[in-house]
N, C-alpha and C. Protein backbone atom coordinates (compact mmCIF):
# COMPACT_ATOMS: atom_id res chain seq x y z
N UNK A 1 -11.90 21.32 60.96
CA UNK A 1 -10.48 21.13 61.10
C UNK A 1 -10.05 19.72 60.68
N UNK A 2 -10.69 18.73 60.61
CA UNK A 2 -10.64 17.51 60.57
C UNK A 2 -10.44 17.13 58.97
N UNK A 3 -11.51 17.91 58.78
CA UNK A 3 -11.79 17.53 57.24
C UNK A 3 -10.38 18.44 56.26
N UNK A 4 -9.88 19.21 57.01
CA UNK A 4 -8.61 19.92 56.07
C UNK A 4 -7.28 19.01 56.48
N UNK A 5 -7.08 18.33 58.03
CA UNK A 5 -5.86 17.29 57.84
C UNK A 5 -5.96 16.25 56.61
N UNK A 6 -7.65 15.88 56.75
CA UNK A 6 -8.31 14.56 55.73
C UNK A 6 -7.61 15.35 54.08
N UNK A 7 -7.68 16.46 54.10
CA UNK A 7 -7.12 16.53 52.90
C UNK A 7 -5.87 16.51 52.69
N UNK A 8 -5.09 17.03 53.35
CA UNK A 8 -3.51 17.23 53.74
C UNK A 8 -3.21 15.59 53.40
N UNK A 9 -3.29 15.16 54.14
CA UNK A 9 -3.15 13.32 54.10
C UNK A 9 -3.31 13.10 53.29
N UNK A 10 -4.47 13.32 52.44
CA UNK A 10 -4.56 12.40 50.75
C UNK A 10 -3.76 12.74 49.96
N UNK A 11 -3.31 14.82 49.55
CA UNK A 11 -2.44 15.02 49.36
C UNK A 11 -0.98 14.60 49.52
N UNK A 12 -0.93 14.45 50.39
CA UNK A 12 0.35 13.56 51.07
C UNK A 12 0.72 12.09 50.60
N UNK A 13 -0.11 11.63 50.39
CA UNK A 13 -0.57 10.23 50.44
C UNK A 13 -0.52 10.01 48.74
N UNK A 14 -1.19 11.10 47.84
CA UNK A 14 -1.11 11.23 46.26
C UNK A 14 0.61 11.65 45.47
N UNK A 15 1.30 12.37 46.97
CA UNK A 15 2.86 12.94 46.75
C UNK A 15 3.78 11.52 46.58
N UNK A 16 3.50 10.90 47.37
CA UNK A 16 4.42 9.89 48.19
C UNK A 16 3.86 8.91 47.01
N UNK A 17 2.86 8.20 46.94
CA UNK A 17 2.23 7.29 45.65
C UNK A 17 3.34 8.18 44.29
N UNK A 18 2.92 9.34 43.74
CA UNK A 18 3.74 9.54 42.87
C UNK A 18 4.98 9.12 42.55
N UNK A 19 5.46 9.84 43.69
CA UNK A 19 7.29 9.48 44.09
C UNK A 19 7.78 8.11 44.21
N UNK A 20 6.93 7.01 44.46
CA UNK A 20 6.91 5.83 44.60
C UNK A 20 6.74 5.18 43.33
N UNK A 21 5.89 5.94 42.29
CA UNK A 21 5.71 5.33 40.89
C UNK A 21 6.81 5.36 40.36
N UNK A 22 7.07 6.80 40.33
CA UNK A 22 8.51 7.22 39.79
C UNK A 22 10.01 6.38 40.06
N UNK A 23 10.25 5.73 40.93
CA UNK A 23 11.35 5.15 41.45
C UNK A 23 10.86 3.72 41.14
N UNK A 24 9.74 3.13 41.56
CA UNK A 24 9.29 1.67 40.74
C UNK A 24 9.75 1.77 39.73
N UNK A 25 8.88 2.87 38.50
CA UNK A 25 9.39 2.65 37.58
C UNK A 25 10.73 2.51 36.62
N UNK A 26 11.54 3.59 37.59
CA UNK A 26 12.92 3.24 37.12
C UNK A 26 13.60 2.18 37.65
N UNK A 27 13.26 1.47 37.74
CA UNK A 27 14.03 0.30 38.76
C UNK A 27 13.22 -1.04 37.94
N UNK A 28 12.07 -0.49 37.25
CA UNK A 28 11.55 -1.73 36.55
C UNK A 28 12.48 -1.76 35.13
N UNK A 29 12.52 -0.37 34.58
CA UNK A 29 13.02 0.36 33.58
C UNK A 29 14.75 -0.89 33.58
N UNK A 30 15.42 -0.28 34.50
CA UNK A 30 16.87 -0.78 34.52
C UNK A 30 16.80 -2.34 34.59
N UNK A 31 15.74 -3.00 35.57
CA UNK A 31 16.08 -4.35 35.33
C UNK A 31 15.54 -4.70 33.97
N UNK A 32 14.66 -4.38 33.20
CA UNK A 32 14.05 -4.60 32.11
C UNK A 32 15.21 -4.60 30.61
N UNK A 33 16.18 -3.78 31.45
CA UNK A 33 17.47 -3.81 30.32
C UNK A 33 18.38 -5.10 30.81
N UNK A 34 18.18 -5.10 31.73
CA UNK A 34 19.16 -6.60 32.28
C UNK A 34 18.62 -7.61 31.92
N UNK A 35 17.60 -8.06 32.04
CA UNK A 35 16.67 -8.84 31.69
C UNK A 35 16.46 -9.09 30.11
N UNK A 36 16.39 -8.18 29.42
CA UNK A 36 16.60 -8.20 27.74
C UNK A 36 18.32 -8.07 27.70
N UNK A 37 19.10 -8.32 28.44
CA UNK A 37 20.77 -8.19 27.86
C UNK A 37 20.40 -10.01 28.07
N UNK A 38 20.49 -10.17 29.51
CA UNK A 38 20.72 -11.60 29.42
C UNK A 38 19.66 -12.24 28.26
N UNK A 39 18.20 -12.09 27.91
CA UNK A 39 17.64 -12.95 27.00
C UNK A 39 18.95 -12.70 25.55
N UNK A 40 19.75 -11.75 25.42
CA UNK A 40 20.21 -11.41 23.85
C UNK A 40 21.43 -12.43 24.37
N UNK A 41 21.84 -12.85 25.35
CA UNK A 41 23.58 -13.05 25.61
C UNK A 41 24.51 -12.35 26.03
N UNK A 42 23.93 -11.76 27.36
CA UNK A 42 24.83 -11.10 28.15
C UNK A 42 25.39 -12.03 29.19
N UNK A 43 26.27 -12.72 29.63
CA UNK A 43 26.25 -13.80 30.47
C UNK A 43 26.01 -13.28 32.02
N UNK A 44 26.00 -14.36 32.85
CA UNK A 44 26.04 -14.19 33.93
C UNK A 44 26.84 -12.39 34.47
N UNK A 45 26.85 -11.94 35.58
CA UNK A 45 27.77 -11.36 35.82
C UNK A 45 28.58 -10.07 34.81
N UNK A 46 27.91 -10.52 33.21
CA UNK A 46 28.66 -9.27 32.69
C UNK A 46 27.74 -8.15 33.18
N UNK A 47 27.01 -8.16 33.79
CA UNK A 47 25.98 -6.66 33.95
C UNK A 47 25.26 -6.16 34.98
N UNK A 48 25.25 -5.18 35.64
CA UNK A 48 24.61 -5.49 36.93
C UNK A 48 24.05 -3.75 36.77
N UNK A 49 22.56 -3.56 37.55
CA UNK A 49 21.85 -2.34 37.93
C UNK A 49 22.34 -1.47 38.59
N UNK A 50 22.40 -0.33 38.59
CA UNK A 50 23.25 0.87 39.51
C UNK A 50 22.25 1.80 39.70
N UNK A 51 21.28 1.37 40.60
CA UNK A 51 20.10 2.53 40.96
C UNK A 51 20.65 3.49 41.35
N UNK A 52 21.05 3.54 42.39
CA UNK A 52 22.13 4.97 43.65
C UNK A 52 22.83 5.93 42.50
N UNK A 53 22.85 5.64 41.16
CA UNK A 53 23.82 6.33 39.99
C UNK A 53 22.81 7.55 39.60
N UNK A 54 23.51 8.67 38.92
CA UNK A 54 23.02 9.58 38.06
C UNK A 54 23.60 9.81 37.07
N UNK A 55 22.77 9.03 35.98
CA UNK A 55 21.12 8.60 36.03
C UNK A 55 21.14 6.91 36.29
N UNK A 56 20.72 6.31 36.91
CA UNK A 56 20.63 4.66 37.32
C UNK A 56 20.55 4.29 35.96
N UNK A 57 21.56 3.34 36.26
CA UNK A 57 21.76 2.72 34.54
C UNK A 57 22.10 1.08 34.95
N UNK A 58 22.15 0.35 33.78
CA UNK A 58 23.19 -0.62 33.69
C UNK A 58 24.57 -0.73 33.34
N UNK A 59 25.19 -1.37 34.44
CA UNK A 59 26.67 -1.59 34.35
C UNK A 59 27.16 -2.52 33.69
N UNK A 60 28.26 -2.09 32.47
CA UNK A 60 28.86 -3.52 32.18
C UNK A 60 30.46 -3.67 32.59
N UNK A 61 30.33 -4.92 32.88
CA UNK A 61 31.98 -5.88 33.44
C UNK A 61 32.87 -5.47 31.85
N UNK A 62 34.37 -4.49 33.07
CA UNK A 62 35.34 -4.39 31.90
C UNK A 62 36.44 -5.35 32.26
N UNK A 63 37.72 -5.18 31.94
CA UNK A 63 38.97 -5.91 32.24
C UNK A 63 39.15 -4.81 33.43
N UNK A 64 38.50 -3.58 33.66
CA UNK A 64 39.43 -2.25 34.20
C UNK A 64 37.76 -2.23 35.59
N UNK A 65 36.91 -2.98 35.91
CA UNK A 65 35.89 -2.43 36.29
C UNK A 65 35.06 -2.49 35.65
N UNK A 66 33.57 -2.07 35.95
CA UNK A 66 32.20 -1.19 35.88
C UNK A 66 32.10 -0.33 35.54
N UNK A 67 31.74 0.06 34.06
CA UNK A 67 31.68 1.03 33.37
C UNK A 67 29.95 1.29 33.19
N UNK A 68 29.62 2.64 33.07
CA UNK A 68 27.93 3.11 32.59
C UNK A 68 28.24 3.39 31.05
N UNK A 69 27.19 3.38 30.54
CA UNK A 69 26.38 3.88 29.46
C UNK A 69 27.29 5.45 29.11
N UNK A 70 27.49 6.25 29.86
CA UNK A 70 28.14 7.82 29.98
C UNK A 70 29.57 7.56 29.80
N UNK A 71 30.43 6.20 29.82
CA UNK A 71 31.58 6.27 28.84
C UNK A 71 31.56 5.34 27.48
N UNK A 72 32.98 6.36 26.99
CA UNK A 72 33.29 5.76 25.93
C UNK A 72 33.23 4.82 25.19
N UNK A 73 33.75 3.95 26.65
CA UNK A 73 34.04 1.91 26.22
C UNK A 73 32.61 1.42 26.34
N UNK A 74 31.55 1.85 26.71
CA UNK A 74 30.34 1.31 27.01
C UNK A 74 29.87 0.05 26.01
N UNK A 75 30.03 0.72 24.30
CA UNK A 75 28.99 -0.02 23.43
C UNK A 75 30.33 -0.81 22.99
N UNK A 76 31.94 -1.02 23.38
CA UNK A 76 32.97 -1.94 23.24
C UNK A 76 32.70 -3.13 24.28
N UNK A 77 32.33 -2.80 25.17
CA UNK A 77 31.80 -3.33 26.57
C UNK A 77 30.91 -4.55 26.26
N UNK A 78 29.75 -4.04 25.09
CA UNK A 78 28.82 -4.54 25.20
C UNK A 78 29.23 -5.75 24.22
N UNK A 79 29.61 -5.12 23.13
CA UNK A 79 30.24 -6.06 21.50
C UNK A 79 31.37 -7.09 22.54
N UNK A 80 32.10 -6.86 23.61
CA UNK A 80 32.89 -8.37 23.64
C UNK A 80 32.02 -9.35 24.56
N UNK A 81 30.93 -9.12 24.84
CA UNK A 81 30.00 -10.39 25.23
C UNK A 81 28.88 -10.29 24.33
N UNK A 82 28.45 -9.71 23.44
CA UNK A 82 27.38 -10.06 22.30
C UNK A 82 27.56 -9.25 21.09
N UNK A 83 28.08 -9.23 20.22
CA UNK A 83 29.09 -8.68 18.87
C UNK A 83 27.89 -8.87 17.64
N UNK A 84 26.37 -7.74 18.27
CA UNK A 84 24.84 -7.72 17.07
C UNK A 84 24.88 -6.73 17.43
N UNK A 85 24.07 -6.12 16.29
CA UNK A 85 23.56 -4.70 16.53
C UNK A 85 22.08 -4.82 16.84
N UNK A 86 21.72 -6.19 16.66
CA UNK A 86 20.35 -6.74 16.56
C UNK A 86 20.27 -6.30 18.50
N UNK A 87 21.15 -7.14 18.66
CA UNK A 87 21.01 -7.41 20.38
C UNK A 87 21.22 -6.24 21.22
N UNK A 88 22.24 -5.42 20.17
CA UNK A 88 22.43 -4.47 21.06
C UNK A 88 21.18 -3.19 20.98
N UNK A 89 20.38 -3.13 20.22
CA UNK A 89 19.25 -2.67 20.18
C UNK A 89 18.59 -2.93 20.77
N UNK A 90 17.99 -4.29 21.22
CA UNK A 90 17.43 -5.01 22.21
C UNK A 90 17.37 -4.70 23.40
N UNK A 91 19.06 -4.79 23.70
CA UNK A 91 19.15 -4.30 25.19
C UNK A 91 19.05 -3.10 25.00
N UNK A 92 18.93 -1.85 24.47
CA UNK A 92 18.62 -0.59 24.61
C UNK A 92 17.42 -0.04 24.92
N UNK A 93 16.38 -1.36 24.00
CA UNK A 93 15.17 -1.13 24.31
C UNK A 93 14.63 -1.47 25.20
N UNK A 94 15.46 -2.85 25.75
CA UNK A 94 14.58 -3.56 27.12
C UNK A 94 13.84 -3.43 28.35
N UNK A 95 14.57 -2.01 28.73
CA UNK A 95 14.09 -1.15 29.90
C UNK A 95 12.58 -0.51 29.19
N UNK A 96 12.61 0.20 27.97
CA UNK A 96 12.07 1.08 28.19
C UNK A 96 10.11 -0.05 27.66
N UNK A 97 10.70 -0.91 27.41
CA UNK A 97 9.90 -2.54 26.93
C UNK A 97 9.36 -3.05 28.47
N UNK A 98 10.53 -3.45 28.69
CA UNK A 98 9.47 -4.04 30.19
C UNK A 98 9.18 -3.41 30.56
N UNK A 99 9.52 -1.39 31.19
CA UNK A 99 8.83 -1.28 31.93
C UNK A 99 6.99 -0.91 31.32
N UNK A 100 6.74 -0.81 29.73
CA UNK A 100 5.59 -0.33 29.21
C UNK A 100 4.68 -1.81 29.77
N UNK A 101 5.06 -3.05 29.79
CA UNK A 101 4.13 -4.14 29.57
C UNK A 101 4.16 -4.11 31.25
N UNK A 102 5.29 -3.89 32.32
CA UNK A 102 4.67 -3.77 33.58
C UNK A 102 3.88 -2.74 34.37
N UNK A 103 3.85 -1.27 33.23
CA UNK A 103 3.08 -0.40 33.67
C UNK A 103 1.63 -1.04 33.17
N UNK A 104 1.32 -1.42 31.94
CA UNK A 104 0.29 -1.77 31.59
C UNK A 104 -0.70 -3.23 32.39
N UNK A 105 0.64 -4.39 32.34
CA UNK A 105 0.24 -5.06 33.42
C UNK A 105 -0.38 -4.76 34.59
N UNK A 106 -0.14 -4.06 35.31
CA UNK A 106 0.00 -3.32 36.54
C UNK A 106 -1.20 -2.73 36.93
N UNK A 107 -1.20 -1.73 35.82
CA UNK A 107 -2.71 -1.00 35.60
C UNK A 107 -3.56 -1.36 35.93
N UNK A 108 -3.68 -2.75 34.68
CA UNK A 108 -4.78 -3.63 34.57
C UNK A 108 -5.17 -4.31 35.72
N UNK A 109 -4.32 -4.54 36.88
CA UNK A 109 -4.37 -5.53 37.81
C UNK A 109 -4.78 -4.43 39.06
N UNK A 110 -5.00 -2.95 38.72
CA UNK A 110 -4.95 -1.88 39.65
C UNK A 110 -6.38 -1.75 39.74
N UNK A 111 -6.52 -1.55 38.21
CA UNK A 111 -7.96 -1.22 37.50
C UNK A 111 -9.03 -2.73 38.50
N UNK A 112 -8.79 -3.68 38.36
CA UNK A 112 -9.40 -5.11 38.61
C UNK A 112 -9.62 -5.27 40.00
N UNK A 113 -8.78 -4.28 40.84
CA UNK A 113 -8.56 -3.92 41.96
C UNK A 113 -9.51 -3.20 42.48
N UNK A 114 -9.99 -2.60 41.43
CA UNK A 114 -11.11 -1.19 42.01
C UNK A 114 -10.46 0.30 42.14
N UNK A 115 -9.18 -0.08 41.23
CA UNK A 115 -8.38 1.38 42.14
C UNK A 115 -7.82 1.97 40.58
N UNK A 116 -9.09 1.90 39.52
CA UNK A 116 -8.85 2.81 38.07
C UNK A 116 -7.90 3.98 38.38
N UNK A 117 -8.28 5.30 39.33
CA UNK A 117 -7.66 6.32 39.36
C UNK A 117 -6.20 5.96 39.82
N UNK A 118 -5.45 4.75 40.66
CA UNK A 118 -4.43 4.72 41.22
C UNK A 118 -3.63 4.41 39.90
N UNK A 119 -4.16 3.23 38.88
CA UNK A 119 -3.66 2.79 37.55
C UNK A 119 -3.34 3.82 36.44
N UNK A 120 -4.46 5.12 36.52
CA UNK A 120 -4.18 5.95 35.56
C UNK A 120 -3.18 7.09 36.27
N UNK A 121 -2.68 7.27 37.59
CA UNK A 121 -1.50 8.50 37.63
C UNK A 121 -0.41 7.51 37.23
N UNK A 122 -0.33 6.07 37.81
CA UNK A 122 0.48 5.59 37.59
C UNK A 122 1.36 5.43 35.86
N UNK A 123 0.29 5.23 35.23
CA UNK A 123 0.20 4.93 34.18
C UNK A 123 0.43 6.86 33.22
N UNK A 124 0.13 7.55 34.27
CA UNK A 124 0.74 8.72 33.80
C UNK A 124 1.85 9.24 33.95
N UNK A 125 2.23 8.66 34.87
CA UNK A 125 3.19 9.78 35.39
C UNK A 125 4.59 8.67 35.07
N UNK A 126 4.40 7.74 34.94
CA UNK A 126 5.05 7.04 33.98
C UNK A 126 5.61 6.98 32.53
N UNK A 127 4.11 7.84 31.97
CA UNK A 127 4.67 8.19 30.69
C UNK A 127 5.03 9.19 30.57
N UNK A 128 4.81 10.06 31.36
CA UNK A 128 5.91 11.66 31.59
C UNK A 128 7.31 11.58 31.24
N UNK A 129 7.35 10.41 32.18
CA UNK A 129 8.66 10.01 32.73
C UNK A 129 9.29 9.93 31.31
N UNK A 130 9.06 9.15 30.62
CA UNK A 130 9.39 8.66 29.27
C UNK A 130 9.30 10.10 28.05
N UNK A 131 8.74 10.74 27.83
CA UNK A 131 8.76 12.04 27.45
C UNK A 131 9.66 13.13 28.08
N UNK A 132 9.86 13.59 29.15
CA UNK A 132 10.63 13.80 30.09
C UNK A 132 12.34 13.51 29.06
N UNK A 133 12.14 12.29 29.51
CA UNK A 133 13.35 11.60 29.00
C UNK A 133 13.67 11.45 27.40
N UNK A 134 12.84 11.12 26.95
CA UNK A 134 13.09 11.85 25.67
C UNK A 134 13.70 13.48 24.77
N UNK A 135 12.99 13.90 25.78
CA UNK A 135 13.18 15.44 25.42
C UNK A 135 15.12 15.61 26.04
N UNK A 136 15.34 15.05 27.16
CA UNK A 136 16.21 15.00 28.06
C UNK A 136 17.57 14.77 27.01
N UNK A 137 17.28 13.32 26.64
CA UNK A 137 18.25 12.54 25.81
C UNK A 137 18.39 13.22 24.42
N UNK A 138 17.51 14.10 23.94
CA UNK A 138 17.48 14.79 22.97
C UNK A 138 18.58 16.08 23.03
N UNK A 139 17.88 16.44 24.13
CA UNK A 139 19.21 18.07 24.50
C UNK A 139 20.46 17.33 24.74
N UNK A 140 20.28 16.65 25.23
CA UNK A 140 21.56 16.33 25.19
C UNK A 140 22.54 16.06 24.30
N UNK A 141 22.26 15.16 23.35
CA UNK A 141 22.42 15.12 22.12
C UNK A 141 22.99 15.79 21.25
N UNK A 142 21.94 16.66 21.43
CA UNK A 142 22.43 18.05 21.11
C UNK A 142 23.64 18.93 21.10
N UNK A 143 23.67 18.81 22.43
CA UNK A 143 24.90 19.35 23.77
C UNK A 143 26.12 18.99 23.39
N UNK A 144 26.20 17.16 23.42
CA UNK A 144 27.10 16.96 23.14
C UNK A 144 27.61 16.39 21.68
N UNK A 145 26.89 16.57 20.53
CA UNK A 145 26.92 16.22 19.21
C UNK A 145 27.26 14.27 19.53
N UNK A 146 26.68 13.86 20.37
CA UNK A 146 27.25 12.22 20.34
C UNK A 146 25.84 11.55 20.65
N UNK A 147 25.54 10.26 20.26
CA UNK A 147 24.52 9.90 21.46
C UNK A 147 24.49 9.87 22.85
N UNK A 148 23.61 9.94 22.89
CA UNK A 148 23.41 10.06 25.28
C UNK A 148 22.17 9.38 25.70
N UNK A 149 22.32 8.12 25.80
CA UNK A 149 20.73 7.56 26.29
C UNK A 149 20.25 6.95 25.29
N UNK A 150 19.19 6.33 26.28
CA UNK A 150 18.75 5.06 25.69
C UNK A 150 18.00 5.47 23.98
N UNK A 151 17.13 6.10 24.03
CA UNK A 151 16.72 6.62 22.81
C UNK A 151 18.07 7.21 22.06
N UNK A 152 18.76 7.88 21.73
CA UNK A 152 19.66 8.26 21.24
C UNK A 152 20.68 7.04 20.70
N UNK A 153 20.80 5.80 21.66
CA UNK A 153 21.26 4.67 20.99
C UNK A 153 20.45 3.85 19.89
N UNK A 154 19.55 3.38 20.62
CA UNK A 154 18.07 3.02 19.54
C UNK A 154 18.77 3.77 17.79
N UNK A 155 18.21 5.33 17.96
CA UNK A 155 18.42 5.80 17.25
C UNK A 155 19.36 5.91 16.14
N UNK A 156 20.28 5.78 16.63
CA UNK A 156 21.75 5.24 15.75
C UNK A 156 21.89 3.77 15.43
N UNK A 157 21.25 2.96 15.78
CA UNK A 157 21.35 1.45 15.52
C UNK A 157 20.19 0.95 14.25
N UNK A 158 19.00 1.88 14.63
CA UNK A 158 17.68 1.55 13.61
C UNK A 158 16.96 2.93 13.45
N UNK A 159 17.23 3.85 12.92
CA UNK A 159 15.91 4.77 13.01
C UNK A 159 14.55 5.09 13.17
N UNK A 160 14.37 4.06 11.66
CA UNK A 160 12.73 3.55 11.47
C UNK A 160 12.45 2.71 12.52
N UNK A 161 13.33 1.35 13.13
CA UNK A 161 12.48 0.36 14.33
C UNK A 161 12.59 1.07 15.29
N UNK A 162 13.41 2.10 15.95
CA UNK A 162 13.19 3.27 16.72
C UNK A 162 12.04 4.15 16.73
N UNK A 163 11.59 4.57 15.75
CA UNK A 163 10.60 5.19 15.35
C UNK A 163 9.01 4.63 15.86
N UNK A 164 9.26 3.31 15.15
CA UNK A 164 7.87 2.18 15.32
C UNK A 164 7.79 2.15 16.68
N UNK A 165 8.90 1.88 17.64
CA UNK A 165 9.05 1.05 18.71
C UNK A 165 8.30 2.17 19.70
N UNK A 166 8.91 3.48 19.79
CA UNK A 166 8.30 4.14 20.34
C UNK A 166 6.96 5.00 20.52
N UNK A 167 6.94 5.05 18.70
CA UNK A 167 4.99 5.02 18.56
C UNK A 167 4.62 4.37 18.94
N UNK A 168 4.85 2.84 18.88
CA UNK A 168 3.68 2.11 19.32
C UNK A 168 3.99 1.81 20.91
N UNK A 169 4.86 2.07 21.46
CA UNK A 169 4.85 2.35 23.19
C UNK A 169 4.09 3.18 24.23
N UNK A 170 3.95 4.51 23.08
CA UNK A 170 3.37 5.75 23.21
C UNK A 170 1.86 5.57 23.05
N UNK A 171 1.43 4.88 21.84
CA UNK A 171 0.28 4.38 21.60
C UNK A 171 -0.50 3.60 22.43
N UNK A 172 0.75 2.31 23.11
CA UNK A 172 -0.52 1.48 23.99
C UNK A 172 -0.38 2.24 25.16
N UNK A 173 0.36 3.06 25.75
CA UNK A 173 0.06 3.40 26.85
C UNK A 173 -0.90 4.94 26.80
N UNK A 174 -1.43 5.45 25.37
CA UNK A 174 -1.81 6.01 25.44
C UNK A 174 -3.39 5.38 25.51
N UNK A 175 -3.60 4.50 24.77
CA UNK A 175 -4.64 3.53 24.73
C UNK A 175 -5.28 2.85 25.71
N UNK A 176 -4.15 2.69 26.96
CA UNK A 176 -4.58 2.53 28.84
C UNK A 176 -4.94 3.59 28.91
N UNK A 177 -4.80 4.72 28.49
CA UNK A 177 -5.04 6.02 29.73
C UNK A 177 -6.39 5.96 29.17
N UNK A 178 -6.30 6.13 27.50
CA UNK A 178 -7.87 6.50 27.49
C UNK A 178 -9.05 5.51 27.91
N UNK A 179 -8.48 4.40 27.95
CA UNK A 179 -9.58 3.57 28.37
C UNK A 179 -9.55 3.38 30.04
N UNK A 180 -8.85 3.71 30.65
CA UNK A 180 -9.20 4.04 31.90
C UNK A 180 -10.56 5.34 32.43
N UNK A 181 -9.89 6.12 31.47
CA UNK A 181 -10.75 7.71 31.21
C UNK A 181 -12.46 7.22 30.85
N UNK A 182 -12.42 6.33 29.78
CA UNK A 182 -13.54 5.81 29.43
C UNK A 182 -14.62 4.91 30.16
N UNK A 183 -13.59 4.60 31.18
CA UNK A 183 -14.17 3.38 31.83
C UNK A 183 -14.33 4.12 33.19
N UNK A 184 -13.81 5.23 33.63
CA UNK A 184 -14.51 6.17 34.70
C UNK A 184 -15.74 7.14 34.44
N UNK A 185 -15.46 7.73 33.22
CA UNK A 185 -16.80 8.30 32.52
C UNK A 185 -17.89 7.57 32.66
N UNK A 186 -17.56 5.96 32.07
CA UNK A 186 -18.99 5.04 32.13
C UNK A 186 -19.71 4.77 33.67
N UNK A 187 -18.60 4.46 34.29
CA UNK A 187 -18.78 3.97 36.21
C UNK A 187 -19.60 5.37 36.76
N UNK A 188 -19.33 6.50 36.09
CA UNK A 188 -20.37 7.83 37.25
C UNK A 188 -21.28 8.01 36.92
């Protein structure tokens, strides 16, 4: 009887870790766009995180309020405190940028930890997340013949550095998993 709570618990314990990756990661995701607005010239105060939102985004300062990404004025929003397409690519990508170098960071520091298997769901279920969302921002797209999301902006600003940016996102974090994989194969 003991040994089936012992499992219940880890289960439990593997639910809750998940659910916990999942919400880290979007919360690394959103500041990672704040964080690349202000490096492009977003000033102080034009921008602030809206976790509690669906879908948690960044907010930008209008004359009228706090506007998301899901209106109109959003990318007008963005052009009267930084007027690039350079930058505004930047900040599109920033989230989905920091959060790859803090999943990978992370990993690595999980892995160093002794805790490979905790680094690789993390490091998975992270990149779900990002596929997930891709596919997401895609139907949508779709749906509404406009862009919707972060990829879908990318997309309209650069195709090809869209293209690169996310192969090679896809790549190094595919490149953690396998060498996590590799490096548990070797350890048994």
């Amino acid at each position: 009887m003991a040994e089936h709570w012992a499992s219940v618990l880890d289960i439990v314990g593997w639910v809750l870790g998940i659910v916990g990756f999942i919400w880290g990661t979007i919360v690394i995701h959103e500041y990672g766009h704040l964080l690349v607005g202000r490096l492009v010239g977003l000033p102080r105060g034009a921008a602030r995180v809206v976790i509690g939102a669906r879908p948690p985004h960044v907010a930008l300062r209008t004359p009228d309020g706090w506007i998301g990404p899901d209106d109109h004025r959003y990318v007008h929003a963005f052009t009267r405190y930084r007027d690039s397409a350079v930058a505004g690519w930047l900040f599109a990508a920033g989230g989905l940028l920091i959060e790859t170098l803090a999943v990978l960071a992370g990993g690595a520091l999980l892995t160093l930890a002794g805790l490979p298997s905790v680094a690789a769901a993390w490091l998975a279920v992270s990149t779900l997340l990002i596929l997930l969302y891709l596919a997401a921002d895609f139907a949508s797209c779709r749906r509404a013949n406009a862009p919707a999301g972060d990829y879908a902006a990318l997309w309209e600003l650069s195709a090809v550095a869209t293209t690169l940016f996310v192969a090679g996102i896809l790549a190094s974090r595919m490149t953690g998993f396998i060498g996590l994989l590799l490096r548990g194969l070797t350890e048994y």
